[in-house]
Protein backbone atom coordinates (compact mmCIF):
# COMPACT_ATOMS: atom_id res chain seq x y z
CA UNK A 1 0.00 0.00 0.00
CA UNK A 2 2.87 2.43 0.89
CA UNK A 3 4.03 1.20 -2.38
CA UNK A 4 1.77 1.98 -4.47
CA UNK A 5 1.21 5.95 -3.21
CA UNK A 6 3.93 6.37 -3.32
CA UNK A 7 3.99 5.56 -6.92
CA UNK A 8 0.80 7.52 -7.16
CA UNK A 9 2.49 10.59 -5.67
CA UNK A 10 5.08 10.34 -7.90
CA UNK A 11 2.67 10.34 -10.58
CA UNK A 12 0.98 13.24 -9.62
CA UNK A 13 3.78 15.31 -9.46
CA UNK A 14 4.44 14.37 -12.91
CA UNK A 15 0.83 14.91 -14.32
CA UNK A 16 1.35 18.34 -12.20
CA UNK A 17 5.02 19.47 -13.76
CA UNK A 18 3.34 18.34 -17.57
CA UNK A 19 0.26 20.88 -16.61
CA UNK A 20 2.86 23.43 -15.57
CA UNK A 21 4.99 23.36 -18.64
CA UNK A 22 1.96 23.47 -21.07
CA UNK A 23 0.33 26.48 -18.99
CA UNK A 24 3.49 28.95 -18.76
CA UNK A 25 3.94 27.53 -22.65
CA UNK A 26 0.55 28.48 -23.16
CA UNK A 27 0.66 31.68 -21.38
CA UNK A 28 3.53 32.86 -23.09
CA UNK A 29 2.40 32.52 -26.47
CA UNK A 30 -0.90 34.12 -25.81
CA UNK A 31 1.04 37.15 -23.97
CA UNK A 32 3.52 37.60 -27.11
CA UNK A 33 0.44 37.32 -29.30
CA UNK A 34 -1.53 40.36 -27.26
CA UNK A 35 1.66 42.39 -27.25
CA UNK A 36 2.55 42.12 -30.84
CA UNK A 37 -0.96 42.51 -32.31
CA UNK A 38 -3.29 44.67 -29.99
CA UNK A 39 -0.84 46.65 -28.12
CA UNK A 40 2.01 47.36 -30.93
CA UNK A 41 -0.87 48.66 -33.10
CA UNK A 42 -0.84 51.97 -31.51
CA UNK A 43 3.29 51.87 -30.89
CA UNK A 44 4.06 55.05 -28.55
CA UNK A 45 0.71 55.79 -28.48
CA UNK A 46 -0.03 52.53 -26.40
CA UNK A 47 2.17 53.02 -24.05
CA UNK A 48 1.52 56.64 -22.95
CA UNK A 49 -1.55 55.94 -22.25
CA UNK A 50 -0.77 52.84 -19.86
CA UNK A 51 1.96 54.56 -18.23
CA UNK A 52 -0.22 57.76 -17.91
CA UNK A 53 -3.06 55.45 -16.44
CA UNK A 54 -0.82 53.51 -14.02
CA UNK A 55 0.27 56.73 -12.43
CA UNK A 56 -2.89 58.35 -12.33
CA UNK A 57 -4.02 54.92 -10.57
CA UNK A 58 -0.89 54.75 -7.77
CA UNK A 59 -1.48 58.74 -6.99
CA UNK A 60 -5.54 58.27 -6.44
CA UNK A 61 -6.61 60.25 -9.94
CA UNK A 62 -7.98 57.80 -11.85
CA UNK A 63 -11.68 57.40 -13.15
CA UNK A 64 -14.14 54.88 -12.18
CA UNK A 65 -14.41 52.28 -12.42
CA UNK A 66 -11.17 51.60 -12.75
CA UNK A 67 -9.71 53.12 -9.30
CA UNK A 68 -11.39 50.46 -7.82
CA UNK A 69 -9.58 47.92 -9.25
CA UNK A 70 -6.69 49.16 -7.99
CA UNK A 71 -4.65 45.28 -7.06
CA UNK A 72 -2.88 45.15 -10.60
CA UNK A 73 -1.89 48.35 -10.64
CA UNK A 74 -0.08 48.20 -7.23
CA UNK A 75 1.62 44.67 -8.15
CA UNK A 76 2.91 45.74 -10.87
CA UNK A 77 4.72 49.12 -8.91
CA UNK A 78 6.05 47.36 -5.93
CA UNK A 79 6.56 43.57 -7.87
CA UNK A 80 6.49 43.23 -11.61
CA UNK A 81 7.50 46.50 -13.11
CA UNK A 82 10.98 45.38 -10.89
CA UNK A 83 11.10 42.28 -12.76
CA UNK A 84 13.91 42.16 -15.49
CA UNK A 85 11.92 40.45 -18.20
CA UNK A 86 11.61 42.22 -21.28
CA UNK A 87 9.44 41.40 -23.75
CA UNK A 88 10.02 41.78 -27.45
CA UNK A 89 8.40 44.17 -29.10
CA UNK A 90 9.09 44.09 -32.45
CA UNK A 91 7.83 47.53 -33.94
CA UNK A 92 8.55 49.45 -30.70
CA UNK A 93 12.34 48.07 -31.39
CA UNK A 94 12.08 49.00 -34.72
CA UNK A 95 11.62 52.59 -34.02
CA UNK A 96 13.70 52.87 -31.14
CA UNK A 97 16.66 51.88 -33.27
CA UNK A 98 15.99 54.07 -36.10
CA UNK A 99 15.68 57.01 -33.80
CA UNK A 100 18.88 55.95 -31.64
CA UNK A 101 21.11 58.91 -31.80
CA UNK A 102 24.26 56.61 -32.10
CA UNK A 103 23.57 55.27 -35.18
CA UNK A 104 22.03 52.11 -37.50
CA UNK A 105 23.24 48.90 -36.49
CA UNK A 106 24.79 46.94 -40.06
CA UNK A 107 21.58 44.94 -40.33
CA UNK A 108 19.22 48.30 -40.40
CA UNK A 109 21.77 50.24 -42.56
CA UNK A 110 21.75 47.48 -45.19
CA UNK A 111 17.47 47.23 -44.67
CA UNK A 112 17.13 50.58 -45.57
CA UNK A 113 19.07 50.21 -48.47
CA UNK A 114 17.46 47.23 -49.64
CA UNK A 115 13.60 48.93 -49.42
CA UNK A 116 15.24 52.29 -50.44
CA UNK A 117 17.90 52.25 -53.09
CA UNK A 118 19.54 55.09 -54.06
CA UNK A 119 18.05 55.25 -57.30
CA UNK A 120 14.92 55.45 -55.56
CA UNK A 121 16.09 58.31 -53.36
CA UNK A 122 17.40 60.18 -56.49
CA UNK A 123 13.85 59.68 -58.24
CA UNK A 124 12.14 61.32 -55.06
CA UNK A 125 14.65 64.49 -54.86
CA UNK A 126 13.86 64.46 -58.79
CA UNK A 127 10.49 64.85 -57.90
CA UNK A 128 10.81 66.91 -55.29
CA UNK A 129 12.88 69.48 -56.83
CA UNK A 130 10.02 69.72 -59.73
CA UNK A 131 7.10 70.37 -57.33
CA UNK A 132 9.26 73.55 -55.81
CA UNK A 133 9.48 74.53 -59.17
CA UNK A 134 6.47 74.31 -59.72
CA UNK A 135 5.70 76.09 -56.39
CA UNK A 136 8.39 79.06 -57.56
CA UNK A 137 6.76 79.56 -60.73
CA UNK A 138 3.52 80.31 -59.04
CA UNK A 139 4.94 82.98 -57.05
CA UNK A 140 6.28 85.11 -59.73
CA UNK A 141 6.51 83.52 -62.86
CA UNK A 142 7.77 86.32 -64.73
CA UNK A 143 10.77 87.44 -62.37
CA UNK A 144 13.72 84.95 -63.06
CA UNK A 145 16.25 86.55 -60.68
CA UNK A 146 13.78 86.16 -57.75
CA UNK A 147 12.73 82.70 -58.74
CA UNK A 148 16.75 81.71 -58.91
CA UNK A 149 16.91 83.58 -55.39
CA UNK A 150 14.16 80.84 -53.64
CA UNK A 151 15.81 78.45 -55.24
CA UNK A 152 18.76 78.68 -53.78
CA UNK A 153 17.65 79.80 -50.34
CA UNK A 154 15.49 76.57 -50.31
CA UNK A 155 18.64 74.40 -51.74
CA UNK A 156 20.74 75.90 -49.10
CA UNK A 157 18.88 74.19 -46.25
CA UNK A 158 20.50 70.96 -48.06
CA UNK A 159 17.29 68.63 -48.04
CA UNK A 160 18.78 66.78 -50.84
CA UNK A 161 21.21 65.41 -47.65
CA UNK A 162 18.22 64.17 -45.64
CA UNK A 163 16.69 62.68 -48.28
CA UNK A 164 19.87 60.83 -49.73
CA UNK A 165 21.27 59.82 -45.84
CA UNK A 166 17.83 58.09 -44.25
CA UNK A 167 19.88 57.95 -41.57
CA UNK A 168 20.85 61.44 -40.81
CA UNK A 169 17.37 62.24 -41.11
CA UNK A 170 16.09 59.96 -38.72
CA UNK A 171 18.63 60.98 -35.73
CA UNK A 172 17.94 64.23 -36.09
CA UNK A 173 13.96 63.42 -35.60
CA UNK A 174 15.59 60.96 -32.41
CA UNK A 175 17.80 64.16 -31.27
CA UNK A 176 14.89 66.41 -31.18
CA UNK A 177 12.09 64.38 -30.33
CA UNK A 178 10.06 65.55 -26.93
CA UNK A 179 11.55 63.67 -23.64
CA UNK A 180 8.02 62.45 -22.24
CA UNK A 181 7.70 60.22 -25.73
CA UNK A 182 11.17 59.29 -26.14
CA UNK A 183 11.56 57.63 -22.98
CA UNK A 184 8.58 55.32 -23.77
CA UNK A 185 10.47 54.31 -26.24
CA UNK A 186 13.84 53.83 -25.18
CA UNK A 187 14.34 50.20 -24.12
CA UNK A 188 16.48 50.86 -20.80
CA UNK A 189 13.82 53.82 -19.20
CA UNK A 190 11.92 53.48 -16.33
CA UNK A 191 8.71 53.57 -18.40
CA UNK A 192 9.79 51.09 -20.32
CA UNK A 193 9.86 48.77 -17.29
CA UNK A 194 6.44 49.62 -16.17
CA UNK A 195 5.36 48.81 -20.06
CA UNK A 196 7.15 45.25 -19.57
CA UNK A 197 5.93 44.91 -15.68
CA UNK A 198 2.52 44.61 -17.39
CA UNK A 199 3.25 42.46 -19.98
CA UNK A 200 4.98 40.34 -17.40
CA UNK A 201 1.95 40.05 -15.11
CA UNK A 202 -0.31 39.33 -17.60
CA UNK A 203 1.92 36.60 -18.23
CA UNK A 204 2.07 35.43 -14.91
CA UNK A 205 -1.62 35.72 -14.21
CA UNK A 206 -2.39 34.04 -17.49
CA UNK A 207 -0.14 30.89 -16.57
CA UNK A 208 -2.08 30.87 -13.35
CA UNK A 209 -5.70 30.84 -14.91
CA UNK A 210 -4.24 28.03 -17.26
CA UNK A 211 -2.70 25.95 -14.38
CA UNK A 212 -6.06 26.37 -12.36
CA UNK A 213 -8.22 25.36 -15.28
CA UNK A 214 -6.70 22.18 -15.68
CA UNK A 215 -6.81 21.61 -12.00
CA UNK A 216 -10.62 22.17 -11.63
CA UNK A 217 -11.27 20.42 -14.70
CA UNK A 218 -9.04 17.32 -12.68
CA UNK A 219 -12.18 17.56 -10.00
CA UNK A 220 -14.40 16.39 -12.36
CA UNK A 221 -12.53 13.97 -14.88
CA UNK A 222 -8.92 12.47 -15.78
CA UNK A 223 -5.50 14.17 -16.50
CA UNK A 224 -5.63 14.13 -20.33
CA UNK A 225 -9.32 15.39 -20.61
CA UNK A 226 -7.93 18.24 -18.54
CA UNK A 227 -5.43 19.09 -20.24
CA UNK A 228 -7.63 19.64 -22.79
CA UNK A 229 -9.75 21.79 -20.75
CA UNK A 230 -7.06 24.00 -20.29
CA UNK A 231 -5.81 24.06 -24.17
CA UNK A 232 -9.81 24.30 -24.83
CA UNK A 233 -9.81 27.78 -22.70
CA UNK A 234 -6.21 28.76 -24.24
CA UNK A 235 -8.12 28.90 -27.40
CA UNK A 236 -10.47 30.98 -26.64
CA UNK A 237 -8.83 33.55 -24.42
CA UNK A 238 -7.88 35.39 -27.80
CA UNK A 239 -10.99 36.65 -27.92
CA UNK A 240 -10.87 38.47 -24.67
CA UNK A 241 -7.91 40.75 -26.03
CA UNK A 242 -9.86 43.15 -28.32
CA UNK A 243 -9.76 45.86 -25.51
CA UNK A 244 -7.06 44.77 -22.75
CA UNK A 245 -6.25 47.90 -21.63
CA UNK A 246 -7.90 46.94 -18.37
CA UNK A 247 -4.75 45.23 -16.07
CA UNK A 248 -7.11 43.20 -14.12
CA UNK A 249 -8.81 40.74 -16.52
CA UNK A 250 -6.56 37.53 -15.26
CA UNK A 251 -5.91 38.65 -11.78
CA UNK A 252 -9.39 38.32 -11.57
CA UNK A 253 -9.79 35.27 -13.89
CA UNK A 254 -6.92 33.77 -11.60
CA UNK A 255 -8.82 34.57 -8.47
CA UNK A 256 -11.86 33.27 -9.93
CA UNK A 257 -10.25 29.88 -10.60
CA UNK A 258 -8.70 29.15 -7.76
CA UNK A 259 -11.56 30.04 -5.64
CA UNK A 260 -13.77 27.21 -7.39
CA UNK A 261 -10.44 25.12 -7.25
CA UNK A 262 -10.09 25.75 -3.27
CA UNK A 263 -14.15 25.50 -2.83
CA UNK A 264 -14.65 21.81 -5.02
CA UNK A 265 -10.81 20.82 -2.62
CA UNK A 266 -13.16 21.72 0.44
CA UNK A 267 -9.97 24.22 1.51
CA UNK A 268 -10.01 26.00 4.37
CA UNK A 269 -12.32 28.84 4.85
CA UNK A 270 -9.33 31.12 5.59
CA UNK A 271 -8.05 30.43 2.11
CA UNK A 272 -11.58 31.46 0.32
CA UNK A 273 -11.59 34.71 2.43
CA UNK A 274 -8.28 35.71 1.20
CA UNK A 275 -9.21 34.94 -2.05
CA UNK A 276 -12.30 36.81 -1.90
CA UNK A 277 -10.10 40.20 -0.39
CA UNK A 278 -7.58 39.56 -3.20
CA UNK A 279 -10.58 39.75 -5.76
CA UNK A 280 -11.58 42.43 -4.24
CA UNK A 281 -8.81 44.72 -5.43
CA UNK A 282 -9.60 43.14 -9.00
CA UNK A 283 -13.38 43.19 -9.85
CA UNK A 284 -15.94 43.11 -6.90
CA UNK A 285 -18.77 41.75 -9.03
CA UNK A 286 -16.87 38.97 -10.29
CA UNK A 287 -15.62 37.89 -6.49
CA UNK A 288 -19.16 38.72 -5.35
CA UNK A 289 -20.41 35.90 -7.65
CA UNK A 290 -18.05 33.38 -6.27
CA UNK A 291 -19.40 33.74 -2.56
CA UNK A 292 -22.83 33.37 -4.47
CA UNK A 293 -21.58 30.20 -6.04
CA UNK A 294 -20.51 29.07 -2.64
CA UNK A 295 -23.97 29.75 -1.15
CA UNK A 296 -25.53 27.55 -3.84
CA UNK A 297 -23.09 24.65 -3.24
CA UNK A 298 -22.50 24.58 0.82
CA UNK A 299 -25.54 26.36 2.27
CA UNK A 300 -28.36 24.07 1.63
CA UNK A 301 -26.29 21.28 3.66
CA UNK A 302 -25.78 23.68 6.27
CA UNK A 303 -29.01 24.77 6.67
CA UNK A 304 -30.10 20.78 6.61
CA UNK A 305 -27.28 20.06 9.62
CA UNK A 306 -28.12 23.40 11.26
CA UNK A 307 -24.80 24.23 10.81
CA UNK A 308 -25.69 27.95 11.29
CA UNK A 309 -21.61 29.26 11.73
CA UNK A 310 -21.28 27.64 8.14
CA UNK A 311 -23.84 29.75 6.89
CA UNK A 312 -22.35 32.88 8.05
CA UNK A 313 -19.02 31.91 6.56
CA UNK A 314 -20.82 31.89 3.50
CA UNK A 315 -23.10 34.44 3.86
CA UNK A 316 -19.87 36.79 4.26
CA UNK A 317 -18.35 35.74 1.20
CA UNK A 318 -21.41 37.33 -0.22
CA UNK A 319 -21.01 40.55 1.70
CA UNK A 320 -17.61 41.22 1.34
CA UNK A 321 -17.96 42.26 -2.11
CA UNK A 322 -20.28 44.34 -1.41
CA UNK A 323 -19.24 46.50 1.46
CA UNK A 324 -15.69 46.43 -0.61
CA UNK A 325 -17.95 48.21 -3.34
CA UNK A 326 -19.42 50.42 -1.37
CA UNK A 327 -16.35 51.77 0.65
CA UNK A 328 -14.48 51.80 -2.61
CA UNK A 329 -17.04 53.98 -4.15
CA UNK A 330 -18.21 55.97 -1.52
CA UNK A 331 -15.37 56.27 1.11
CA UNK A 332 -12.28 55.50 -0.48
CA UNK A 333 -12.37 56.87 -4.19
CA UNK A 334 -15.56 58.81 -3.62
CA UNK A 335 -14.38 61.80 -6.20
CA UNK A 336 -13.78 59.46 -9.09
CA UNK A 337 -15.94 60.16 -11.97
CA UNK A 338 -17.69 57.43 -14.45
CA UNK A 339 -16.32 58.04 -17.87
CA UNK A 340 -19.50 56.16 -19.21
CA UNK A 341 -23.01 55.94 -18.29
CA UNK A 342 -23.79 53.62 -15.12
CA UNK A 343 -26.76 51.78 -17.07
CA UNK A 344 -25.50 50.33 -20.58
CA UNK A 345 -28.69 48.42 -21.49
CA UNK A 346 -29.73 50.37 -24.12
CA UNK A 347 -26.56 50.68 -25.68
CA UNK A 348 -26.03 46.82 -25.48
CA UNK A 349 -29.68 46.17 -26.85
CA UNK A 350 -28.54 48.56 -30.05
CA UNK A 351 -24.85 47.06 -30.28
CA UNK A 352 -25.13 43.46 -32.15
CA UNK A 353 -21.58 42.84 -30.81
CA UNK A 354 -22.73 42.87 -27.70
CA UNK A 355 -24.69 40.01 -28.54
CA UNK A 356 -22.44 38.61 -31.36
CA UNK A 357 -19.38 37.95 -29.21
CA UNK A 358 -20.76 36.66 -26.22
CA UNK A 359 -22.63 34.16 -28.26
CA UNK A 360 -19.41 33.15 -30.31
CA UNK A 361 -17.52 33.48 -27.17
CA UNK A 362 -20.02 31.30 -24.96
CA UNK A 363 -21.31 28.91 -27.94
CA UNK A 364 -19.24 25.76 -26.45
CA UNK A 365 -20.24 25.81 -22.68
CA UNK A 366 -23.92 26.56 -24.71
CA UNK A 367 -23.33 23.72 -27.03
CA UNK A 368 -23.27 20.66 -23.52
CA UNK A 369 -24.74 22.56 -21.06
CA UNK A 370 -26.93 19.42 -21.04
CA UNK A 371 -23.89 17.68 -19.25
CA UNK A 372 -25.04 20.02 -15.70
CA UNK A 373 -27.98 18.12 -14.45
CA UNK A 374 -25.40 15.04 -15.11
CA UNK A 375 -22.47 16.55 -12.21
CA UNK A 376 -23.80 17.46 -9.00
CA UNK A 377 -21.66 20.32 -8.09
CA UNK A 378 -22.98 22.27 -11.62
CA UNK A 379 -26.50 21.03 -10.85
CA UNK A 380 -26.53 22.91 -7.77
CA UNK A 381 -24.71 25.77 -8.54
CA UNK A 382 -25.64 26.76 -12.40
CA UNK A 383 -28.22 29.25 -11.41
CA UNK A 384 -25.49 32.21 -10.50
CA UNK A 385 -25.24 32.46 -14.25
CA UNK A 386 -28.81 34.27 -15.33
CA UNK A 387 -28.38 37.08 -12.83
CA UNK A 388 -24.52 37.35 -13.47
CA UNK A 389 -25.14 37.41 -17.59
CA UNK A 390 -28.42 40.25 -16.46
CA UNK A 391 -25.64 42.26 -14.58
CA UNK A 392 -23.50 42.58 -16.98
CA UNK A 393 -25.53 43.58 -20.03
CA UNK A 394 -27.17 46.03 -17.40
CA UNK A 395 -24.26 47.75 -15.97
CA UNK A 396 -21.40 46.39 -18.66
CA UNK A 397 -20.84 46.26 -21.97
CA UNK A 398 -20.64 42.68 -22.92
CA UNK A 399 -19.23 43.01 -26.00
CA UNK A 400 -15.77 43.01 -24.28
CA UNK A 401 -15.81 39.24 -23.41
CA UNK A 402 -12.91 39.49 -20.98
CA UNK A 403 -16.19 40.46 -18.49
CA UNK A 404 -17.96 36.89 -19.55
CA UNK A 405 -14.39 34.47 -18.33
CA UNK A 406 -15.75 33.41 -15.28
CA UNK A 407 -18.34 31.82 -17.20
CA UNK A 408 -16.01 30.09 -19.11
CA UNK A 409 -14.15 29.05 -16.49
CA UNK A 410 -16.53 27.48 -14.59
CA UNK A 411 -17.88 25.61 -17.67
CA UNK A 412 -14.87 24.42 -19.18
CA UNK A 413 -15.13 20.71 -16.48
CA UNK A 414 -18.54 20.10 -17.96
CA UNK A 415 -17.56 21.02 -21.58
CA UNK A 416 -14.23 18.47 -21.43
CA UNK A 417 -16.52 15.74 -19.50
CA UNK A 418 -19.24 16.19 -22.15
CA UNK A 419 -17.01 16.10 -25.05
CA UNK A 420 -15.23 12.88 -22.99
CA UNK A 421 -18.50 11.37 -22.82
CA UNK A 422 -19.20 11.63 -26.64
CA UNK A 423 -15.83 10.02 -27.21
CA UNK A 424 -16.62 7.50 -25.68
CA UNK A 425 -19.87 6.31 -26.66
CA UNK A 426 -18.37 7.06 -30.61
CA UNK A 427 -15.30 4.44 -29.60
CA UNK A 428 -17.71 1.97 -28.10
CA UNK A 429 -20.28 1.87 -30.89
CA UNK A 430 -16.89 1.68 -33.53
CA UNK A 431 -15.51 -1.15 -31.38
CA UNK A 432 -19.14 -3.00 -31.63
CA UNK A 433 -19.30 -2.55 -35.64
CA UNK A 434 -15.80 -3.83 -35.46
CA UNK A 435 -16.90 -6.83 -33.62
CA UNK A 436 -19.95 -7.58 -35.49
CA UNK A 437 -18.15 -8.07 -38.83
């Protein structure tokens, strides 16, 4: 017997390390994929306005909602931002190079010549010089000594030298270029940092979600069909980047996780609290869910055993979200203003996207939802989703389906357990076919 856990132990660990290495994998990919698509689109750009918003977040200026959800941005100050990871950004790189007062690098200098060769560069000072002609001759086109005296006033300015030597031109633009932009894009400034602390935490927090995934989907079903689960929500979590300026999506996903992880483990009560205070610096209505999701699961029992100190534990889960809410929005960061209207239902019942994505987003958990009534912990638990989906396309806008991952996290065991269960009966009616000829 001691035998055999321990080689069950051993296997664990094992099963464990494989999850790990697939989830940071995972994570990393997705992270490099968000960076280099939705956050290089807008270069400099981009990053102004996430270093602007992180300090107007750590000094207490930022707009609400967002000062409440004021965990990420203090993580990444005091831990990530302190973190020597950097991330590659290919067209931030790009720029910073060609704007690097000490010169091209050989590999730049022989790029530019490649895309712009100098018969190219003496067509465009060909054309150049003709449309200041042409410009001239407007201006007097009867007086030839004052025409030849623009002309060479404009010539003496040597912008034939700029355009020949790319590179002149662009160090001048990098020598003259205003401080507050070219430190975001200087690859050694503190801003940068605090542009790859983010990165780096959504990393982190992504690898986290993933790992968790795979271990709440290993509640319900075997190793393999979970790590499914987990590459099944990998998938999808593209979807959730078409407006990740918001830090907090997978702190939030990650607390959301392992709360249902800790809950379905039947951890301590001391762990769930601190979970729910963590969540509480991430989104309040998400935590305030998961206490609601322990009600539904725990409470009935309870009540049954009169276990009446259980129900309070549980009823403060509830609570806790709520007087966090209400201290953050009253007491705390009472003079933050809404930058959009508290009620969104009538824009989401006129946006199609708002129906659209959650649909597309949501059509798999749709697609075996069947499998709940089969698993008793989603058979007594599914009905936090209604009033969570009403909450959000009354106070939200839906059509950013970062909002809808809790949903998908908690459905992801029943999805992998359905699509096990299908399988299965396909293999078993083969193997009888088989059998029968």
């Amino acid at each position: 017997m001691g035998f055999e856990g321990a080689v069950n132990d051993r296997s664990k660990k094992k099963v464990f390390l494989i999850a790990l290495f697939f989830s940071v994998v995972l994570s990393y990919i997705f992270t490099s994929m968000i960076l280099w698509t939705t956050e290089s689109r807008f270069l400099t750009v981009s990053r102004y306005s996430k270093v602007m918003r992180h300090r107007e977040a750590i000094e207490g200026r930022s707009f609400a909602p967002d000062q409440y959800r004021f965990g990420s941005y203090y993580l990444v100050e005091y831990i990530f931002k302190h973190i020597p990871l950097r991330w590659y950004d290919v067209f931030n790189d790009i720029i910073a190079e060609g704007l690097d007062p000490k010169g091209w690098s050989e590999g730049t200098q022989e790029s530019v010549e490649l895309f712009f060769p100098e018969e190219d560069r003496a067509m465009i000072i060909q054309e150049i010089e003709s449309a200041i002609d042409g410009i001239i001759d407007s201006f007097s086109p009867n007086n030839l000594l004052l025409k030849n005296m623009l002309k060479a006033a404009i010539d003496s300015f040597g912008w034939q030298e700029y355009v020949n030597d790319i590179e002149k031109t662009t160090m001048l633009i990098g020598s003259n270029i205003p401080g507050e932009l070219k430190v975001l894009i200087e690859k050694d400034s503190a801003e940068s940092a605090l542009v790859n602390g983010y990165v780096t935490f959504r990393f982190f927090f992504t690898a986290t979600t993933l790992l968790l995934v795979f271990l709440l989907c290993a509640q319900f079903t075997d190793a393999l069909t979970s790590l499914l689960g987990m590459s099944l929500f990998a998938a999808l979590l593209p979807m959730v980047a078409q407006d990740f300026m918001q830090a907090e999506t997978m702190l939030s996903a990650t607390v959301f996780a392992g709360f249902l992880v800790a809950l379905l483990k039947n951890k301590s009560y001391l762990l769930l609290l601190l979970l729910v205070l963590l969540g509480c610096t991430a989104r309040t209505d998400q935590t305030l869910f998961a206490g609601v999701i322990y009600l539904l699961y725990k409470v009935p029992g309870a009540i049954k055993r009169r276990k009446w100190l259980s129900l309070l534990a549980g009823l403060s889960l509830v609570f806790i979200p709520l007087v966090a809410t209400l201290l953050l929005s009253e007491v705390i960061y009472a003079g933050s203003e809404y930058y959009l209207d508290f009620i969104q239902l009538e824009y989401n019942l006129n946006h199609p996207w708002a129906w659209i994505y959650p649909l597309i987003f949501l059509a798999i958990p749709l697609a075996f939802s069947p499998m709940i009534r089969n698993i008793d912990f989603f058979r007594k638990t599914w009905l936090w989703v209604p009033p969570f989906m009403v909450m959000n396309y009354l106070f939200a806008r839906p059509a950013e389906v970062r909002l809808l991952l809790p949903v998908l996290i908690y459905s992801v065991p029943y999805v992998v357990a359905g699509v096990k269960e299908v399988l299965c009966h396909f293999d078993y009616d083969r193997d009888r076919k088989g059998g029968g000829s």
